[in-house]
Protein backbone atom coordinates (compact mmCIF):
# COMPACT_ATOMS: atom_id res chain seq x y z
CA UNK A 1 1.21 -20.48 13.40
CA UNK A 2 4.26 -19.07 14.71
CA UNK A 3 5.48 -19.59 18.53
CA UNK A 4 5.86 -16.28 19.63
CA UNK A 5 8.28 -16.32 22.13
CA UNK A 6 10.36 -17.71 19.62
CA UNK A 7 9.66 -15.25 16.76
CA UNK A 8 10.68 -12.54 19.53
CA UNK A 9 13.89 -13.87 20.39
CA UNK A 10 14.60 -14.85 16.38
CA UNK A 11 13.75 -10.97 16.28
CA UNK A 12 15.75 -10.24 18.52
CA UNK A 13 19.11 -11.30 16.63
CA UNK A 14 17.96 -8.71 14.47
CA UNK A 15 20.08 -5.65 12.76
CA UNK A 16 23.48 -4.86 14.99
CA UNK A 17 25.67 -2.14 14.23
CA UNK A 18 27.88 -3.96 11.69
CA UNK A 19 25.15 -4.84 9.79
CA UNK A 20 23.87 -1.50 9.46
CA UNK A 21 27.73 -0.42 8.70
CA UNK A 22 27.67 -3.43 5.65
CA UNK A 23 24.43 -2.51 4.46
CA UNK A 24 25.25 1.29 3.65
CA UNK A 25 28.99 0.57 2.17
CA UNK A 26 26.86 -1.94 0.23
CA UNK A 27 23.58 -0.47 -1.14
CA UNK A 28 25.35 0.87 -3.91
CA UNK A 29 26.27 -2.28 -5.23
CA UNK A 30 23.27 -4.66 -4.50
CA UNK A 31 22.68 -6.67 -7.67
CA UNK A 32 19.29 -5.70 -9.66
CA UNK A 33 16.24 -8.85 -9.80
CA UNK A 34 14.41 -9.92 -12.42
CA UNK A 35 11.74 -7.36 -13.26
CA UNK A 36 8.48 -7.67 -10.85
CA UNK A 37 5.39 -6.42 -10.00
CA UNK A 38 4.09 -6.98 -6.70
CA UNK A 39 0.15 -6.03 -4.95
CA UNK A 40 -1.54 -6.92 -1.79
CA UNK A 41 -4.69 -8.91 -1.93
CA UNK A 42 -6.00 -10.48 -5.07
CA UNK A 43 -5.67 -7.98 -7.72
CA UNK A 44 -4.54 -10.42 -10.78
CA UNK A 45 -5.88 -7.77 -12.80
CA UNK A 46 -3.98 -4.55 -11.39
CA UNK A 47 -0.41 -7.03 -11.44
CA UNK A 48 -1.34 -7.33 -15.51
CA UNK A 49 -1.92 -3.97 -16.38
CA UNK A 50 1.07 -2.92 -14.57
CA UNK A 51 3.17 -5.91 -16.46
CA UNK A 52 2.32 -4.42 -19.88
CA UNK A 53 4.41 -1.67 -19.26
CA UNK A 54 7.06 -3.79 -17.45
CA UNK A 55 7.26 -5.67 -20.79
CA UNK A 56 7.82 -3.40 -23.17
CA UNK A 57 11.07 -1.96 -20.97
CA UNK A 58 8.55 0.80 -19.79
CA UNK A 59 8.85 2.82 -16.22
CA UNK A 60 8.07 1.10 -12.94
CA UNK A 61 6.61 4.64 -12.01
CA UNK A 62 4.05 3.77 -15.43
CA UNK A 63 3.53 0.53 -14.47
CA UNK A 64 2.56 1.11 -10.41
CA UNK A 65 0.22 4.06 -11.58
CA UNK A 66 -1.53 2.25 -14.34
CA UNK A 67 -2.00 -0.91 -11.81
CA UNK A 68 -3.66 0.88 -9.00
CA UNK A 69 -6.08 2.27 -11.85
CA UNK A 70 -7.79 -1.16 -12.32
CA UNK A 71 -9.11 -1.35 -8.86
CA UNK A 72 -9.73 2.39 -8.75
CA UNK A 73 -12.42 1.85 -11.68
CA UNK A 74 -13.96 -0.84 -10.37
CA UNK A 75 -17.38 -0.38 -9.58
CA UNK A 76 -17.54 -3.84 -7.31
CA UNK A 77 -14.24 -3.51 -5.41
CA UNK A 78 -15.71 -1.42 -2.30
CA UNK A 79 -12.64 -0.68 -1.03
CA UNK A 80 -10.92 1.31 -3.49
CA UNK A 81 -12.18 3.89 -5.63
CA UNK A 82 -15.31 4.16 -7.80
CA UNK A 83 -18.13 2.23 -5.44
CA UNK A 84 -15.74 2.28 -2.56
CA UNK A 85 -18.08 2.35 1.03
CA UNK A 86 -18.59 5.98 1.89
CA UNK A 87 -18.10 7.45 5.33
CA UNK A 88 -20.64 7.50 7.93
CA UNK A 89 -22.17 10.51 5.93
CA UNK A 90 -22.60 8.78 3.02
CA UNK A 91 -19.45 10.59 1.15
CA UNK A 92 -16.90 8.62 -0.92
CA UNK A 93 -13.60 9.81 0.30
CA UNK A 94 -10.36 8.21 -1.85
CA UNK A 95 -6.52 8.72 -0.52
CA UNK A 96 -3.45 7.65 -2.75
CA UNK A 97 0.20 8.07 -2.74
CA UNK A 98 2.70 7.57 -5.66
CA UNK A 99 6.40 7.15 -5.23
CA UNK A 100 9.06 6.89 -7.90
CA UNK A 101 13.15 5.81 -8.03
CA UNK A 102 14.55 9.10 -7.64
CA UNK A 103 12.92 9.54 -4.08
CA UNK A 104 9.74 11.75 -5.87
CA UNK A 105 6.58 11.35 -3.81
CA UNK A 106 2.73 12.57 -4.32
CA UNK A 107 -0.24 12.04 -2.74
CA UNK A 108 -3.73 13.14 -2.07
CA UNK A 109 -6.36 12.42 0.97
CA UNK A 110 -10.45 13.11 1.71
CA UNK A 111 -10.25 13.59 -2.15
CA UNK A 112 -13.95 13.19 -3.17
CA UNK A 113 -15.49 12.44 -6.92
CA UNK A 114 -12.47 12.07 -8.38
CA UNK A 115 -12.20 8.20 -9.95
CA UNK A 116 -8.63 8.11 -9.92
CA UNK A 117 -6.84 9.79 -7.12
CA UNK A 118 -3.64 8.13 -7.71
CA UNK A 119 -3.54 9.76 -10.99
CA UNK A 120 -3.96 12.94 -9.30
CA UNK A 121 -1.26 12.13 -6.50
CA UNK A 122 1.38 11.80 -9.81
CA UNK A 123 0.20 15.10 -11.11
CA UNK A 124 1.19 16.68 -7.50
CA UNK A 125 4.11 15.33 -7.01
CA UNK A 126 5.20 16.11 -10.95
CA UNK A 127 3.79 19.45 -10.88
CA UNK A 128 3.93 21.05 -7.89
CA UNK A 129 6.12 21.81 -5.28
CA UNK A 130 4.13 20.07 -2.42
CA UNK A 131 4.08 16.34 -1.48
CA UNK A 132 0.46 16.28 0.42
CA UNK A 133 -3.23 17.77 -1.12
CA UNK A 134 -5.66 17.33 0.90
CA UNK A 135 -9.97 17.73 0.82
CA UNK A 136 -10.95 21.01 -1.63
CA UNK A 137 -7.49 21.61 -2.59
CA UNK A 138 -6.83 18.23 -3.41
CA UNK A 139 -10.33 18.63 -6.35
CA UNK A 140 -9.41 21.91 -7.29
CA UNK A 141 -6.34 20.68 -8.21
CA UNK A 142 -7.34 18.01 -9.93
CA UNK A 143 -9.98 19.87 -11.64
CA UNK A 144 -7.48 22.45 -12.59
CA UNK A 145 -5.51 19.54 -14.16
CA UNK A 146 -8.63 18.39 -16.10
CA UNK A 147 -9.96 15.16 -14.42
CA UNK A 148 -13.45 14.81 -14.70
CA UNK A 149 -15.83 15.23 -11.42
CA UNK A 150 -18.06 12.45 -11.03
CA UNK A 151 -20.47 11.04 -8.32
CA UNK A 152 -18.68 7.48 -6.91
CA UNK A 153 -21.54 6.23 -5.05
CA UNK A 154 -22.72 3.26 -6.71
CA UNK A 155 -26.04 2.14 -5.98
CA UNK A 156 -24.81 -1.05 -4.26
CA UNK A 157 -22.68 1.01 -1.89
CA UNK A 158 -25.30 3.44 -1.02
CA UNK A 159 -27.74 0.69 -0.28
CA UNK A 160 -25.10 -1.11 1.76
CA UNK A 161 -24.83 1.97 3.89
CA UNK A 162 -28.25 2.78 3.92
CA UNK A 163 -28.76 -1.01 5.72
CA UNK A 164 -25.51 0.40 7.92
CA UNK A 165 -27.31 3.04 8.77
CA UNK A 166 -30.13 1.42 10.82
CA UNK A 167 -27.59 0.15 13.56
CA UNK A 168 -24.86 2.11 12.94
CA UNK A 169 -23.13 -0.97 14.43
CA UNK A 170 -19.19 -0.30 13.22
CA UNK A 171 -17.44 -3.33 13.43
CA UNK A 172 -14.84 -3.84 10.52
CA UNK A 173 -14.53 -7.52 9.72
CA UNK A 174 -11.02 -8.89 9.80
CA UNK A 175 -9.34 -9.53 6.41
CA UNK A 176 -13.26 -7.72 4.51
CA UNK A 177 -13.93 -4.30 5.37
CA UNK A 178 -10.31 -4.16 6.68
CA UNK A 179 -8.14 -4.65 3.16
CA UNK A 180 -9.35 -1.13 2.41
CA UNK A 181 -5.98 -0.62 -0.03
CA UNK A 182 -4.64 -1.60 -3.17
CA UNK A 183 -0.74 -1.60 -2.53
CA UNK A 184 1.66 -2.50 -5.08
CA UNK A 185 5.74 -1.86 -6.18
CA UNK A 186 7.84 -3.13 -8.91
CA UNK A 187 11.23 -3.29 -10.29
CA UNK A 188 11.25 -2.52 -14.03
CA UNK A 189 14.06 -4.02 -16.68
CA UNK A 190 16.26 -0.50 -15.60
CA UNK A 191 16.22 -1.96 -12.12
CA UNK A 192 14.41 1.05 -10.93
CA UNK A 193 11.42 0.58 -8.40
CA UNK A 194 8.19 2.77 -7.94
CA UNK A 195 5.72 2.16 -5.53
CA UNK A 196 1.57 3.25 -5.36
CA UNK A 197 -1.23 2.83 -2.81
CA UNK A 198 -4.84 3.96 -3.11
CA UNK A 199 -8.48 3.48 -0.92
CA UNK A 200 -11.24 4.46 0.02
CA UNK A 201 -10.62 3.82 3.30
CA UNK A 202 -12.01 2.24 6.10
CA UNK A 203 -16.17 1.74 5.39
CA UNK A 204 -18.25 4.21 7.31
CA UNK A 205 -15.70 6.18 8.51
CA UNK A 206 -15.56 9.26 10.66
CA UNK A 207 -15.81 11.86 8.20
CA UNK A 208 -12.60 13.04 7.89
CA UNK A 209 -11.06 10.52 8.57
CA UNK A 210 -7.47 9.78 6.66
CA UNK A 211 -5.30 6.41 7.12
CA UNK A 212 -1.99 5.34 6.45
CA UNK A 213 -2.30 5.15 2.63
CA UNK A 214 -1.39 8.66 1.64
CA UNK A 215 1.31 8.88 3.89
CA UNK A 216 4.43 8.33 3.07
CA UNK A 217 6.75 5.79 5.05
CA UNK A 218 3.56 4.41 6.44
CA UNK A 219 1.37 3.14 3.89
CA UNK A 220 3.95 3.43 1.32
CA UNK A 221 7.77 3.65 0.23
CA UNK A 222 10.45 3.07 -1.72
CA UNK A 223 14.68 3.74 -1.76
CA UNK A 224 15.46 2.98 -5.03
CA UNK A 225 18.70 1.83 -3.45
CA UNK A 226 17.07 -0.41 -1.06
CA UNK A 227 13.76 -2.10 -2.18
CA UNK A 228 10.22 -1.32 -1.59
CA UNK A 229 7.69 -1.93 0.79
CA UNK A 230 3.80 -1.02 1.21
CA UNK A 231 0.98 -2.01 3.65
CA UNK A 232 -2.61 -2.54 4.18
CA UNK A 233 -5.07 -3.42 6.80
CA UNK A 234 -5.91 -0.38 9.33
CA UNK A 235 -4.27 2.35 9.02
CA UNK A 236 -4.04 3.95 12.48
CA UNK A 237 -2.08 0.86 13.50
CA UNK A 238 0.61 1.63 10.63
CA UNK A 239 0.44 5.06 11.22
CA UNK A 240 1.70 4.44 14.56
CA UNK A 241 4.72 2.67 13.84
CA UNK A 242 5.63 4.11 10.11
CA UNK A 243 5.62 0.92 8.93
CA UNK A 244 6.81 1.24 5.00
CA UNK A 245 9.51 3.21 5.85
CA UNK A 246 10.60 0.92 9.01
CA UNK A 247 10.42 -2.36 6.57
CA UNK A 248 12.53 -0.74 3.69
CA UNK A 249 15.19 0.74 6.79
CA UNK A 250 15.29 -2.91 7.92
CA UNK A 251 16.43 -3.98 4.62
CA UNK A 252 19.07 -1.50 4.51
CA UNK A 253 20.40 -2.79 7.65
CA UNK A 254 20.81 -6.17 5.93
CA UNK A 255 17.47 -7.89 6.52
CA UNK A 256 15.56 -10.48 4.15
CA UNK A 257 12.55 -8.57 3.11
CA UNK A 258 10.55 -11.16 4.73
CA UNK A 259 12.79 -10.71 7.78
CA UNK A 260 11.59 -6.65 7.58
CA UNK A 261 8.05 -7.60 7.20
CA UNK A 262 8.01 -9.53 10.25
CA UNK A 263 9.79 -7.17 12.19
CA UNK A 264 7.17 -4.80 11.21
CA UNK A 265 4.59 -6.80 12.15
CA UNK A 266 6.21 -7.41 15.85
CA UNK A 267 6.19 -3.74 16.45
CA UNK A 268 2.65 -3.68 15.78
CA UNK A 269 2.07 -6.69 18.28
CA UNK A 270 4.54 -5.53 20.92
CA UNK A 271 3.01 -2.16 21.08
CA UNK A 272 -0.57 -2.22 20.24
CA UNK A 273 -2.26 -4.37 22.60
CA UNK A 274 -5.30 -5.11 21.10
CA UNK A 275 -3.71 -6.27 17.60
CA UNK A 276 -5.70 -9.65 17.84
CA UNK A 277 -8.85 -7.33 17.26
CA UNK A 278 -7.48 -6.37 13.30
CA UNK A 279 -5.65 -6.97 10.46
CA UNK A 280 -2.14 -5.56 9.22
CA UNK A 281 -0.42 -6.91 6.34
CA UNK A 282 2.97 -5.57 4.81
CA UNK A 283 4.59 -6.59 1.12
CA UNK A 284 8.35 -5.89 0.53
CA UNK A 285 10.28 -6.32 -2.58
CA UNK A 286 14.16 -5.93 -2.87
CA UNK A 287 15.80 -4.13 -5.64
CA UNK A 288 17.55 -7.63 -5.79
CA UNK A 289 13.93 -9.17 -6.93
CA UNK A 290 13.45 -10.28 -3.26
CA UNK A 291 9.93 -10.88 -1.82
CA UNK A 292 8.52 -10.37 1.60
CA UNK A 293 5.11 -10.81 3.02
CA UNK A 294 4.12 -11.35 6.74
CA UNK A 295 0.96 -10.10 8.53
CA UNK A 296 -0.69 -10.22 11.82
CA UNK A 297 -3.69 -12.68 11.13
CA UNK A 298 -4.21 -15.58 8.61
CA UNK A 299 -5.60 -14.26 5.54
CA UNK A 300 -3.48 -11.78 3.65
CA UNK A 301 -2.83 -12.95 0.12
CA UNK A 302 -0.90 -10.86 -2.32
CA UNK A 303 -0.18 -11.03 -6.19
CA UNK A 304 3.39 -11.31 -7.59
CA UNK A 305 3.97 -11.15 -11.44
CA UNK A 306 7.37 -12.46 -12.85
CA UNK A 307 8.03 -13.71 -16.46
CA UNK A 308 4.61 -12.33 -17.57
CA UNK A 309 3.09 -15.46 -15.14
CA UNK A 310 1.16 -13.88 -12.09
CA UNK A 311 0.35 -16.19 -8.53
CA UNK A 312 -1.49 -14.84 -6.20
CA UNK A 313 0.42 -16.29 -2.64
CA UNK A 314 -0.57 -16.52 0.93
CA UNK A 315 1.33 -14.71 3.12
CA UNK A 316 3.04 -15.81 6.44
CA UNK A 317 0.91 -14.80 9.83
CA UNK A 318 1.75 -14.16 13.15
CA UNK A 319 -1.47 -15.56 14.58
């Protein structure tokens, strides 16, 4: 547990104006980590398939894409993908953003029947002008582009909300319901850094409903210059205070990436009053091979990969 008038005024010291003046005459010239790969939560699974294109000197931008993928296909991970908890309707809706080391960015939200959205999110941001697809246009794209449509309601998700439904009693559980996303970045042997995040979102939703993962700079982002940084947890409260973006910006400035992730965090808790009620969790890593991980509450584990050997690691909490 961390004091927190203490963490505040160790905040506090924070970026100044020389810093930020270092940190851009520097970025140039930041020396380039050992190759990593990097996901929130305990996908072991999603960090390996992304290291077997790591190994073989292959693109972060592979590597990211073909990590979220695991989760996406997994019929008993309910919060991404294929059995992911539908909405309050009963409809599986899946949101995923891809970025890659030239600055390139994709996504797609309220995609339905589509197994892997973030495959789709690379196809818009390689083959179309737009960043953003959202709902119909987001499937007719994808259908356009070949993927397959296919019903993701598994029958343990639709009996899950079919028990929901006799309450209708919506109260996310910290650090279960609320680690709704599959984040995860790495730094290939180029020294190049990607980043992906995909969900399907909060469980029994508002239909409609779209969080921070398809946005870029909040759920997701990466300066190829800089390091990158993603999030999980709920969205709104990223949404609110950009967080991806305002954790890679920190480490521009000249912060640790576990310095950026905390700062991150502290927005959250300085600004959002009722941030003991859920769970936000950010993962930075530097394009010198730097790791940061920091969240509100106890809880938030994430997987790093390095030298073919993956951990999974408890992150730091506020609470």
């Amino acid at each position: 547990m961390i004091n927190r008038r203490n963490f505040i005024a160790q905040s506090a010291i924070g970026i100044t104006g020389a810093t930020f003046a270092n940190a851009c005459q520097t970025a140039q010239t930041v020396s380039v980590g050992e190759p990593t790969v990097l996901s929130t939560w305990n996908n072991i699974k999603a960090n390996e398939a992304a290291w077997q294109i790591i190994s073989k000197g292959g693109r972060a931008l592979d590597a990211v894409e073909n990590g979220a993928k695991i989760p996406e296909a997994d019929p008993n991970d309910q919060s991404v993908g294929y059995g992911g908890l539908p909405d309050r309707n009963g409809n599986v809706t899946l949101d995923a953003c891809i970025m890659d080391e030239m600055g390139n960015a994709g996504s797609v939200c309220y995609l339905q029947h589509i197994k892997h959205p973030i495959a789709v999110a690379r196809k818009v941001m390689e083959l179309t002008p737009h960043v953003l697809l959202a709902g119909d246009g987001a499937l007719d794209f994808a259908l356009a582009q070949g993927f397959q449509k296919e019903n993701l309601l598994t029958d343990k998700s639709k009996q899950d909300w079919e028990e929901w439904l006799k309450t209708a009693n919506y109260q996310p559980k910290i650090n279960v319901e609320m680690h709704d996303t599959i984040g995860i970045v790495a730094l290939d042997q180029s020294g190049n850094l990607s980043g992906a995040c995909t969900t399907s979102g909060l469980g029994y939703k508002m239909q409609g409903r779209v969080g921070d993962s398809p946005i870029i700079g909040a759920g997701l982002f990466v300066d190829n210059e800089v390091g990158a940084a993603t999030s999980t947890g709920l969205g709104e409260a990223v949404l609110k205070t950009l967080g991806s973006f305002l954790v890679v910006e920190l480490m521009r400035q000249g912060a640790t990436p576990q310095q950026a992730c905390e700062e991150a965090v502290m927005r959250i808790v300085r600004k959002q009053k009722n941030y003991r009620d859920f769970q936000v969790g950010y993962l930075a890593l530097s394009k010198s091979g730097e790791i940061g991980a920091f969240s509100i509450q106890p809880g938030f584990v994430y997987a790093v990969t390095k030298g073919g050997t993956t951990q999974v690691l408890d992150g730091k909490a506020y609470l």
